[in-house]
Protein backbone atom coordinates (compact mmCIF):
# COMPACT_ATOMS: atom_id res chain seq x y z
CA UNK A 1 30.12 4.57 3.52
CA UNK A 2 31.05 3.44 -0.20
CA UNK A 3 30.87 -0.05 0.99
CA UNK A 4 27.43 0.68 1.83
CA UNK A 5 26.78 2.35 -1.46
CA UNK A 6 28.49 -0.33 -3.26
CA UNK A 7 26.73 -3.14 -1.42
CA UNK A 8 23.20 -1.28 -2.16
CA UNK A 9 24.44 -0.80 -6.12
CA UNK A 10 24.92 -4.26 -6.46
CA UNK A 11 21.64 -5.60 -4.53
CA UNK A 12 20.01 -3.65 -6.98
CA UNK A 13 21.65 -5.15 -10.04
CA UNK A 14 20.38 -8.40 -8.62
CA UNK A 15 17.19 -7.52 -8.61
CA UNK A 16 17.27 -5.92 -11.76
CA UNK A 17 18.22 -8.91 -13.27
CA UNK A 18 16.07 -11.00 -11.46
CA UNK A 19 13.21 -8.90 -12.96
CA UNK A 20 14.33 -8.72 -15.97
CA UNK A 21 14.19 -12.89 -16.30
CA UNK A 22 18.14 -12.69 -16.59
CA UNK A 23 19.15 -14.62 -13.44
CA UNK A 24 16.76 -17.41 -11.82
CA UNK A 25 13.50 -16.62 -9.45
CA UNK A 26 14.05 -17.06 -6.23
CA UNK A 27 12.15 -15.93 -2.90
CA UNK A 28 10.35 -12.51 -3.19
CA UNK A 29 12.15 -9.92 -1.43
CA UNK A 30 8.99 -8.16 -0.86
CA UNK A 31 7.10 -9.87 1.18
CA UNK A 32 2.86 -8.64 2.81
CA UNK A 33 2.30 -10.65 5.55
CA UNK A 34 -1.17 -11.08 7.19
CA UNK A 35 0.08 -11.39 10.95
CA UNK A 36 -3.01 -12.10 12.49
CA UNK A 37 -6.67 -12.19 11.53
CA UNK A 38 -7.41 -10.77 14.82
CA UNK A 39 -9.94 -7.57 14.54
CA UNK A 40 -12.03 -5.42 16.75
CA UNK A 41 -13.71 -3.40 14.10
CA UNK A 42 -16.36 -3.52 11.67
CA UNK A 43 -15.32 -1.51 8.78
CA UNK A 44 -16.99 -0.92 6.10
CA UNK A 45 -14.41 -1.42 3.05
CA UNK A 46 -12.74 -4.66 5.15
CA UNK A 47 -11.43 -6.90 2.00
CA UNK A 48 -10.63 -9.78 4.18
CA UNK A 49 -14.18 -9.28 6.48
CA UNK A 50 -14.83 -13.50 5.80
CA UNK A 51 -11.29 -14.30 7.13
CA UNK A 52 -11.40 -12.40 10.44
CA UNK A 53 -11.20 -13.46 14.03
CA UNK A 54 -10.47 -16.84 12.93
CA UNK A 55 -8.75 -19.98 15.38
CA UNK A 56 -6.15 -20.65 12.13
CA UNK A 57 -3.28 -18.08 12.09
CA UNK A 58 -0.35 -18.74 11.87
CA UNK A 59 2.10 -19.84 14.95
CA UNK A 60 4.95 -18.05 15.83
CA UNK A 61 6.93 -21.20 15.17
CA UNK A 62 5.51 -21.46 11.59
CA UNK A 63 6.82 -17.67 10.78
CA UNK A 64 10.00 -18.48 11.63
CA UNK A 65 10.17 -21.41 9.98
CA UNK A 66 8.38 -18.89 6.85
CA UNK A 67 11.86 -16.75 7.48
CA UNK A 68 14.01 -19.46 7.06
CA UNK A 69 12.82 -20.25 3.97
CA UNK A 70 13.28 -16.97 2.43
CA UNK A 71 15.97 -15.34 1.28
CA UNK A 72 17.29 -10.95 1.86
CA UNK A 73 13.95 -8.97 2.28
CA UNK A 74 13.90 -5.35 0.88
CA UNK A 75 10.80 -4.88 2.46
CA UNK A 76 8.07 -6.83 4.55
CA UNK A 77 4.37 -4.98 5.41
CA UNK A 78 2.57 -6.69 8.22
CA UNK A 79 -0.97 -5.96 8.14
CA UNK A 80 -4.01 -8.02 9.54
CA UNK A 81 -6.72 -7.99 11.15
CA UNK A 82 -5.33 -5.52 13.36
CA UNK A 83 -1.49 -6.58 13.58
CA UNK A 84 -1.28 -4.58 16.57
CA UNK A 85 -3.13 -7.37 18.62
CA UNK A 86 -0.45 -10.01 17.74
CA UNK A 87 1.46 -10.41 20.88
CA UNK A 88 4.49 -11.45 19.36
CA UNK A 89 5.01 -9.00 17.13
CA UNK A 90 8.29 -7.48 17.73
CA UNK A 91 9.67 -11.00 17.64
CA UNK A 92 8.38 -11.75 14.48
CA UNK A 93 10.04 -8.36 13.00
CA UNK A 94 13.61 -9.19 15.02
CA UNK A 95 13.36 -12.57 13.38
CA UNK A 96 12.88 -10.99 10.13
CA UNK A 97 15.69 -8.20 10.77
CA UNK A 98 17.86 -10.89 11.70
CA UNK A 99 17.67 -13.56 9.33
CA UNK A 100 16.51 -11.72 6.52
CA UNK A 101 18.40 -8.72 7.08
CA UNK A 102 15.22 -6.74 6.47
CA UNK A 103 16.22 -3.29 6.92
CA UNK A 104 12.47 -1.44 5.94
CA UNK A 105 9.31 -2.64 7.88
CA UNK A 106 6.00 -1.11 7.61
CA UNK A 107 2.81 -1.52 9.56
CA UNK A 108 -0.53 -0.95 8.95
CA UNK A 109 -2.80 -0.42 11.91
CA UNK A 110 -6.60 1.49 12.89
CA UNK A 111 -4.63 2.88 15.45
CA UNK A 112 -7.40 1.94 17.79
CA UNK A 113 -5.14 0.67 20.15
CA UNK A 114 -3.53 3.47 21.79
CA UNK A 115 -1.00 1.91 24.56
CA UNK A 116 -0.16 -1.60 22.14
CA UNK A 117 0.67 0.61 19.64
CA UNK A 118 3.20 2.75 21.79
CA UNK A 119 4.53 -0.43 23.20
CA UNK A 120 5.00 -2.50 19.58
CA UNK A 121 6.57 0.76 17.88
CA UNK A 122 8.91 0.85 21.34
CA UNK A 123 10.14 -2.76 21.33
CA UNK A 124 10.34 -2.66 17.22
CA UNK A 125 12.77 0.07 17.70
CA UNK A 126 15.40 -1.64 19.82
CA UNK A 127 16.59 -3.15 17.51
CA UNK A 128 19.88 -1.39 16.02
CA UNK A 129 19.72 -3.47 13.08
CA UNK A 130 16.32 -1.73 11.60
CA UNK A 131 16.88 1.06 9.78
CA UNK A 132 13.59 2.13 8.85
CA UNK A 133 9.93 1.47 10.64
CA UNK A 134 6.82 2.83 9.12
CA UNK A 135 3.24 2.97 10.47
CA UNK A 136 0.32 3.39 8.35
CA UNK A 137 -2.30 4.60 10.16
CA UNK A 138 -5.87 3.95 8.21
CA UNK A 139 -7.94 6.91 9.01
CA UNK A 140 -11.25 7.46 6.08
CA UNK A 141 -12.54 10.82 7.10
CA UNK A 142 -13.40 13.30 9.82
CA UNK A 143 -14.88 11.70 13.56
CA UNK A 144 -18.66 11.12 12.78
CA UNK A 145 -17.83 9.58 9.03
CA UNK A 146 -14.75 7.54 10.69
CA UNK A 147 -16.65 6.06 13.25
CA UNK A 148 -19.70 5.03 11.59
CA UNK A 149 -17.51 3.65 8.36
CA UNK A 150 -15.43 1.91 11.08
CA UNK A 151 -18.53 0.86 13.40
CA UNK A 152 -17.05 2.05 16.83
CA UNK A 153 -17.71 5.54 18.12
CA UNK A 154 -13.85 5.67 19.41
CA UNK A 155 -12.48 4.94 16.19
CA UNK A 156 -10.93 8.51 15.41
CA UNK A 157 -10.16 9.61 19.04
CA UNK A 158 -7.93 6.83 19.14
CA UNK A 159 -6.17 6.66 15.90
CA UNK A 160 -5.02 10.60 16.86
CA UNK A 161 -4.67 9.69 20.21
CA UNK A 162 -2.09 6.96 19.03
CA UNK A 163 -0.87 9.67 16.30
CA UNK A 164 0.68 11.35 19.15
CA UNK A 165 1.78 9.01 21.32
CA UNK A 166 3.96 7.75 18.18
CA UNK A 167 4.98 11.04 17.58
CA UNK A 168 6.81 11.63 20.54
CA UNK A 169 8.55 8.77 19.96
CA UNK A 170 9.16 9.81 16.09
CA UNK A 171 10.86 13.24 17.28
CA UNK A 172 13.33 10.90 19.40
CA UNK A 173 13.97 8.48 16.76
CA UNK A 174 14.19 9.56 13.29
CA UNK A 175 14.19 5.70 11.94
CA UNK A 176 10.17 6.16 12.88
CA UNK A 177 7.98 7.44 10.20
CA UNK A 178 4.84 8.26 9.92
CA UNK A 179 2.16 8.21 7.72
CA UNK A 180 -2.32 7.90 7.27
CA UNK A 181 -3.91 6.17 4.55
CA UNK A 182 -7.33 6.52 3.37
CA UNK A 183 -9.58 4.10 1.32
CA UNK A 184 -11.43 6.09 -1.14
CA UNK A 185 -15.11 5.12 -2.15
CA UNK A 186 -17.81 7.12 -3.98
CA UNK A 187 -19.04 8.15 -0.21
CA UNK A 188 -16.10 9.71 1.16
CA UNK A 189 -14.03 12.42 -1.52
CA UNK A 190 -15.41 15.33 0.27
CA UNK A 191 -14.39 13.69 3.37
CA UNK A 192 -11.06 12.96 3.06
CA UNK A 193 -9.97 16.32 1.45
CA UNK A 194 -11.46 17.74 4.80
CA UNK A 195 -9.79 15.09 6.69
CA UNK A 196 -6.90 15.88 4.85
CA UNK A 197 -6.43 19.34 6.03
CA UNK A 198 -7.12 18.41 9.35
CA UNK A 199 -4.14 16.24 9.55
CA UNK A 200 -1.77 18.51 7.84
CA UNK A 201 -2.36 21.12 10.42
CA UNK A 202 -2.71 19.37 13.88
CA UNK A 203 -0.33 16.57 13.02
CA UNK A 204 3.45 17.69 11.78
CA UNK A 205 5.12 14.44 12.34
CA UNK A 206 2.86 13.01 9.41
CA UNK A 207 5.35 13.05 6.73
CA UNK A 208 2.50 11.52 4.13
CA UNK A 209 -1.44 10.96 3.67
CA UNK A 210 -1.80 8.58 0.98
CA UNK A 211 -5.03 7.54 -0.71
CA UNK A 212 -6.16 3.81 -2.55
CA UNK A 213 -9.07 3.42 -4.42
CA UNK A 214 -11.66 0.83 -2.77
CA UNK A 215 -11.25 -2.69 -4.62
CA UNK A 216 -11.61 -6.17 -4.03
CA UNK A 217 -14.57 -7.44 -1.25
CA UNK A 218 -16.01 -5.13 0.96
CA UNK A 219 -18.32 -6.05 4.23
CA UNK A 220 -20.89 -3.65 2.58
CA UNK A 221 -21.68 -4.75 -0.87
CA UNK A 222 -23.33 -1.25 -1.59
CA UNK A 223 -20.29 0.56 -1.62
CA UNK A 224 -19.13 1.34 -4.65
CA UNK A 225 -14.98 2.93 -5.70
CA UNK A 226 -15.35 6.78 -6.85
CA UNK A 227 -15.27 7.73 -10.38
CA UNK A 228 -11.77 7.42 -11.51
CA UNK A 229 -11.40 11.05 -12.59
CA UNK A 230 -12.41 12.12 -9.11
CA UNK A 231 -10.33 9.77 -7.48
CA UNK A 232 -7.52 10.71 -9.37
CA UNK A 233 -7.89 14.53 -8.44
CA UNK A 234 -8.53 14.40 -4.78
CA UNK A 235 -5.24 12.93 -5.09
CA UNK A 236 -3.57 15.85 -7.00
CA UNK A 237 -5.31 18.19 -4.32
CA UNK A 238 -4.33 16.35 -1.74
CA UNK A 239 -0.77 15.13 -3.07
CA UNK A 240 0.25 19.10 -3.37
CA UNK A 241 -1.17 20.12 0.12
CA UNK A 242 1.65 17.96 1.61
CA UNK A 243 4.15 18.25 -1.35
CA UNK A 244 6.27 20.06 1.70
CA UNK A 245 6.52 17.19 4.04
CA UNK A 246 8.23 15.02 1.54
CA UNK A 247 11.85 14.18 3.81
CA UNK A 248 13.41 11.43 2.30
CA UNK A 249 15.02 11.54 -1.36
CA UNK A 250 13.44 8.14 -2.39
CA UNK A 251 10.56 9.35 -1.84
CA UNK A 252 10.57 12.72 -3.78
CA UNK A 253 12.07 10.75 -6.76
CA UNK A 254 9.79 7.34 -6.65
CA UNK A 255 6.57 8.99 -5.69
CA UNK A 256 5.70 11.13 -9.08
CA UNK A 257 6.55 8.22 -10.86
CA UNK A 258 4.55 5.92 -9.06
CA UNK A 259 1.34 8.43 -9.07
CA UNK A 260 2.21 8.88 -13.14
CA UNK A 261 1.98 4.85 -13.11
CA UNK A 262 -1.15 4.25 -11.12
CA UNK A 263 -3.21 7.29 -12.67
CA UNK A 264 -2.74 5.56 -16.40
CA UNK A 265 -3.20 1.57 -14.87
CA UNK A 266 -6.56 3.26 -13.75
CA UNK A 267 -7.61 5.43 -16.50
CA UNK A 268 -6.70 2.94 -19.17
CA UNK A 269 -7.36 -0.67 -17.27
CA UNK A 270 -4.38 -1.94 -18.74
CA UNK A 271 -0.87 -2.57 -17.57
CA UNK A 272 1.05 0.18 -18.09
CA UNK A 273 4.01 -1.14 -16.58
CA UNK A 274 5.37 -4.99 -16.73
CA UNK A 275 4.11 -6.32 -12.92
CA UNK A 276 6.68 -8.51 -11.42
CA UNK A 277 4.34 -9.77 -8.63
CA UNK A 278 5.07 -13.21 -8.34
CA UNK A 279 8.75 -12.42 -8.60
CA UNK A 280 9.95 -9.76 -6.69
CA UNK A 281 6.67 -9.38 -4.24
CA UNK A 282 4.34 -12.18 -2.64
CA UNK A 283 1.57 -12.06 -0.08
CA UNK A 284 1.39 -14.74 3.20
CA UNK A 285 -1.95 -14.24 4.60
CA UNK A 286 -2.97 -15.33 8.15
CA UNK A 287 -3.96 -18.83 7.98
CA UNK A 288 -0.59 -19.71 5.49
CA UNK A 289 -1.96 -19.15 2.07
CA UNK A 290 0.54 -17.78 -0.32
CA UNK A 291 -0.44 -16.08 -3.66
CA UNK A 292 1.40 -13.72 -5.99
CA UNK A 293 -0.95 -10.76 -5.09
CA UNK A 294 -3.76 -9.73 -3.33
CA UNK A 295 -6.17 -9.65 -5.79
CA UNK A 296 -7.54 -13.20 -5.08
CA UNK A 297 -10.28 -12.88 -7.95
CA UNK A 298 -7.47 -12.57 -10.24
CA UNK A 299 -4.94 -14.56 -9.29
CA UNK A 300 -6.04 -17.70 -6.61
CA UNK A 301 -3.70 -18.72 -3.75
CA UNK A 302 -1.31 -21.07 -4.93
CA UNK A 303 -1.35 -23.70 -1.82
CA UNK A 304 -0.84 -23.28 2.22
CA UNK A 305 2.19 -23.25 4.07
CA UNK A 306 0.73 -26.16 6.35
CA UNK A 307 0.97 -28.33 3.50
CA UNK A 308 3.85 -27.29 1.55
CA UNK A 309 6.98 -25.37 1.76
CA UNK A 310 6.97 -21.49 0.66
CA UNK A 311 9.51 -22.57 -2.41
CA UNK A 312 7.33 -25.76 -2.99
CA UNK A 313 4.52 -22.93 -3.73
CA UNK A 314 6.59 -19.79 -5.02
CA UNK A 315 7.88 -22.70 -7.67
CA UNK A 316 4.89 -24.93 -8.08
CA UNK A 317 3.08 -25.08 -11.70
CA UNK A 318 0.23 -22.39 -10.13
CA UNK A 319 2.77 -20.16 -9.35
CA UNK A 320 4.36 -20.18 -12.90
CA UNK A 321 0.61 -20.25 -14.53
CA UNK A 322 -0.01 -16.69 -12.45
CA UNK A 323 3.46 -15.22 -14.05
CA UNK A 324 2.36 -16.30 -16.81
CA UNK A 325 -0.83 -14.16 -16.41
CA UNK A 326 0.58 -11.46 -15.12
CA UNK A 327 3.47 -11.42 -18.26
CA UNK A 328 0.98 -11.88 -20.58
CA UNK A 329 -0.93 -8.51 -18.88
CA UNK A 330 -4.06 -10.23 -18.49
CA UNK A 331 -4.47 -8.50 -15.55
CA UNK A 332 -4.27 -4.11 -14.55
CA UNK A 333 -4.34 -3.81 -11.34
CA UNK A 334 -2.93 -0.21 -9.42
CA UNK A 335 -2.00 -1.88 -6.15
CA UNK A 336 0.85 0.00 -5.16
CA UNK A 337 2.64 -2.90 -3.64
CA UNK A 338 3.08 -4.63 -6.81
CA UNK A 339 3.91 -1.10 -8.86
CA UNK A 340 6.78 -0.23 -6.38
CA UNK A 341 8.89 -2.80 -6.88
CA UNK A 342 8.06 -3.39 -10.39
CA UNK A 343 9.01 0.09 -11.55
CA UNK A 344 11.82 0.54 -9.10
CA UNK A 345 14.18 -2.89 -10.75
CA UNK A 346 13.69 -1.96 -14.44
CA UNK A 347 15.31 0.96 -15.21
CA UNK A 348 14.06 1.72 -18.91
CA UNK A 349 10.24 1.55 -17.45
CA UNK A 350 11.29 3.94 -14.64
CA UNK A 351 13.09 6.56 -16.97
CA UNK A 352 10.10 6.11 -19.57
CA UNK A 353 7.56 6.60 -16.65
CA UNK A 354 9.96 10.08 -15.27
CA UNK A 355 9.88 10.71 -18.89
CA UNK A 356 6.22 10.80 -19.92
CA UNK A 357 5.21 12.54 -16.21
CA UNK A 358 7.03 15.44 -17.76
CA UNK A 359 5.45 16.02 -21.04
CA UNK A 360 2.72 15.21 -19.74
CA UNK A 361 0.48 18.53 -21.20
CA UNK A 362 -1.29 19.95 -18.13
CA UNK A 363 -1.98 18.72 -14.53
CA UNK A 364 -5.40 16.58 -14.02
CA UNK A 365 -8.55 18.87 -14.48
CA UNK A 366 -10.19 18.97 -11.18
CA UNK A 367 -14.10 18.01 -11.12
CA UNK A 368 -14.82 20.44 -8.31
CA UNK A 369 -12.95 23.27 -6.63
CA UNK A 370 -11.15 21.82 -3.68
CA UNK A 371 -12.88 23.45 -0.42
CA UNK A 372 -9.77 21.77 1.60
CA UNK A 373 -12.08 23.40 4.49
CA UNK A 374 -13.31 21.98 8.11
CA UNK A 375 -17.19 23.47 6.96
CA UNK A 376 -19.30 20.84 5.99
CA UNK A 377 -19.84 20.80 1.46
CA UNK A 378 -23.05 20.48 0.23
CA UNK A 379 -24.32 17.72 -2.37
CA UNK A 380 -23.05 18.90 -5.76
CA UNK A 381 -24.68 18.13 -9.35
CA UNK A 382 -23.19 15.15 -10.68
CA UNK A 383 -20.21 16.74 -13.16
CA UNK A 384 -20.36 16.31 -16.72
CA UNK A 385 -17.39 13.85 -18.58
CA UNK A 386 -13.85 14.82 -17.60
CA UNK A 387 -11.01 14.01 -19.85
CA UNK A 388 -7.39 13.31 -18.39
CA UNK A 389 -3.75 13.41 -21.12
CA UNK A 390 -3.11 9.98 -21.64
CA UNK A 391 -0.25 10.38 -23.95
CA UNK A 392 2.71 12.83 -24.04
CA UNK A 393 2.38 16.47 -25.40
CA UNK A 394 1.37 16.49 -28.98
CA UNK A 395 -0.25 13.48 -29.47
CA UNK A 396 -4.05 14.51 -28.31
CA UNK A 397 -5.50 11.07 -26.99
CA UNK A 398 -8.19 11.91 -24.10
CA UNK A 399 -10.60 9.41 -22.79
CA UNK A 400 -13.63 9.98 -20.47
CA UNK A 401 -13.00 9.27 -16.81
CA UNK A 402 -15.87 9.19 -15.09
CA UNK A 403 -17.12 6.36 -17.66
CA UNK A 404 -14.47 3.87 -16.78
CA UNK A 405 -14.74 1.34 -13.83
CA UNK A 406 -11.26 -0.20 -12.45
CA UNK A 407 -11.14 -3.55 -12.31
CA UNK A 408 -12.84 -5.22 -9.36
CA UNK A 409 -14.68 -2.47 -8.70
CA UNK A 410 -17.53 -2.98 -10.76
């Protein structure tokens, strides 16, 4: 057991120093992989809509030639298309588990495929050697608004259908967690928060319903992100509704932080918080491009895997002309994936993030009252300008939410 611990302590003193510019860059050990382009769907908010359903993924062969390259993994997301409709999907993860040594894989799926999904989660967890597997299921409101955001009528029955077919196997292996996501847009608040509810009480092997703020390309150009002060308070409502289904430690110590982080990247468009994408996290999509993010309008792919090696690309000129960007803060993204890890390996930022959450002078002001309620809410009066703390107790600097636009969202 102190091995373990001592093992862990010194991994992350590597990767402290690593972030800190103190030791060299080497390969990313957070890794989002596109597995597949492969999608059955229509949805609404789809980022990657151009790139689906396309006759260029990436073989199996060329993954594991991809894990070769890299070095220990902290954490790899697969997402897609719909990974669940990559056949070889367990043997990409045992590849990764094994030569890697990845130890925390997540998954992000509709859910639409009930039996796959059973099957995937089943063959993921034979391995010994993972110690964590989480599935993300992306659900964006109640049945009628799922299925029409989604374009197919089954949408929601499935994703709860494949809710519990998971959690049966969650309450016989406790490495399986569980967890919804919803993409927020300026169509769906009252949604969600019903939503919400609905999952808290029929669902009790969800251990977390996290929300992200629509950005990037959509497949419907009319949609447009909420109001940021909104945004930000459907996530208070909804963050304290399942404040009891927190189980793991990391969690309950990462996640205020985190939320403190994103909230002010958001509110201010600026980063709050030095991003180390493009050192300690990358993104592989589908067809082999690599970039530092996935914010392609900020930061373009730095070169294909079909033409170059991963460290011909993670060192290549583009890839130290994106750091350079991103050092510079030039960009302000809140994408999660990038925060994580960047507040995580540098302590002072973490303890100055934990330590500005708590002075913070009072909890978001809410634009509406919460209804948290299964009755349907009708159309409210546009609110007048809500104000959110920016700055610790004492120092009285507001600024107007509902004015400012996050980046890429405009």
């Amino acid at each position: 057991m102190s091995e373990s611990l001592g093992k862990k302590t010194l991994r992350h003193l590597q990767l402290a120093a690593r972030a800190h510019g103190i030791t060299p860059i080497a390969t990313p050990p957070y890794i989002v992989l596109f597995v597949n382009s492969t999608c059955n769907l229509q949805c609404e908010h789809c980022s990657v809509h151009a790139n689906l359903n396309r006759p260029d993924d990436l073989r199996l062969s060329e993954i594991v030639k991809l894990s070769e390259e890299l070095g220990v993994i902290e954490s790899l997301h697969m997402t897609g298309g719909e990974p669940l409709l990559r056949d070889e999907l367990a043997a990409i993860g045992a590849q990764f588990i094994r030569h890697n040594q990845l130890k925390r894989l997540s998954i992000s799926t509709s859910g639409y495929h009930v039996a796959r999904a059973t099957h995937s989660v089943e063959q993921l967890l034979k391995n010994p050697d993972l110690k964590q597997l989480v599935i993300e299921l992306s659900i964006d409101g109640t049945a009628d608004f799922h299925n029409r955001f989604r374009g197919d009528v089954r949408a929601f029955d499935n994703a709860i259908q494949t809710y519990y077919g998971l959690a049966a196997l969650a309450r016989r292996d406790a490495r399986l967690r569980l967890s919804v996501m919803s993409t927020v847009t300026h169509e769906n608040v009252e949604e969600i928060e019903r939503l919400s509810r609905y999952l808290y009480d029929r669902c009790p092997q969800l251990d977390r319903h996290g929300l992200t703020m629509l950005h990037g390309e959509r497949r419907r150009s009319t949609l447009r992100a909420p109001e940021v002060g909104r945004f930000l308070a459907l996530e208070e409502r909804v963050r304290s509704l399942w404040a009891d289904r927190v189980r793991w430690t990391r969690d309950r110590l990462a996640e205020p932080v985190l939320r403190w982080a994103r909230a002010r990247a958001l509110s201010l468009r600026e980063q709050v918080v030095p991003c180390k994408a493009g050192v300690l996290s990358a993104v592989v999509h589908a067809n082999g491009d690599v970039a530092v993010c996935d914010t392609d309008s900020m930061h373009p792919r730095l070169g294909n895997l079909r033409e170059s090696s991963f460290r011909e690309l993670w060192n290549s000129p583009q890839a130290q002309k994106a750091r350079n960007m991103i050092r510079s803060r030039q960009c302000a993204c809140a994408n999660e994936r990038c925060l994580g890890p960047s507040l995580l390996y540098q302590p002072a930022q973490l303890a100055r993030a934990r330590l500005l959450d708590a002075l913070r002078e009072q909890p978001l002001a809410l634009p509406v009252e919460s209804p948290l309620a299964y009755a349907s809410v009708r159309p409210e009066p546009s609110p007048a300008p809500i104000h959110i703390d920016v700055a610790p107790r004492g120092k009285h600097r507001r600024l107007p939410i509902v004015d400012v636009v996050p980046l890429n969202n405009q």
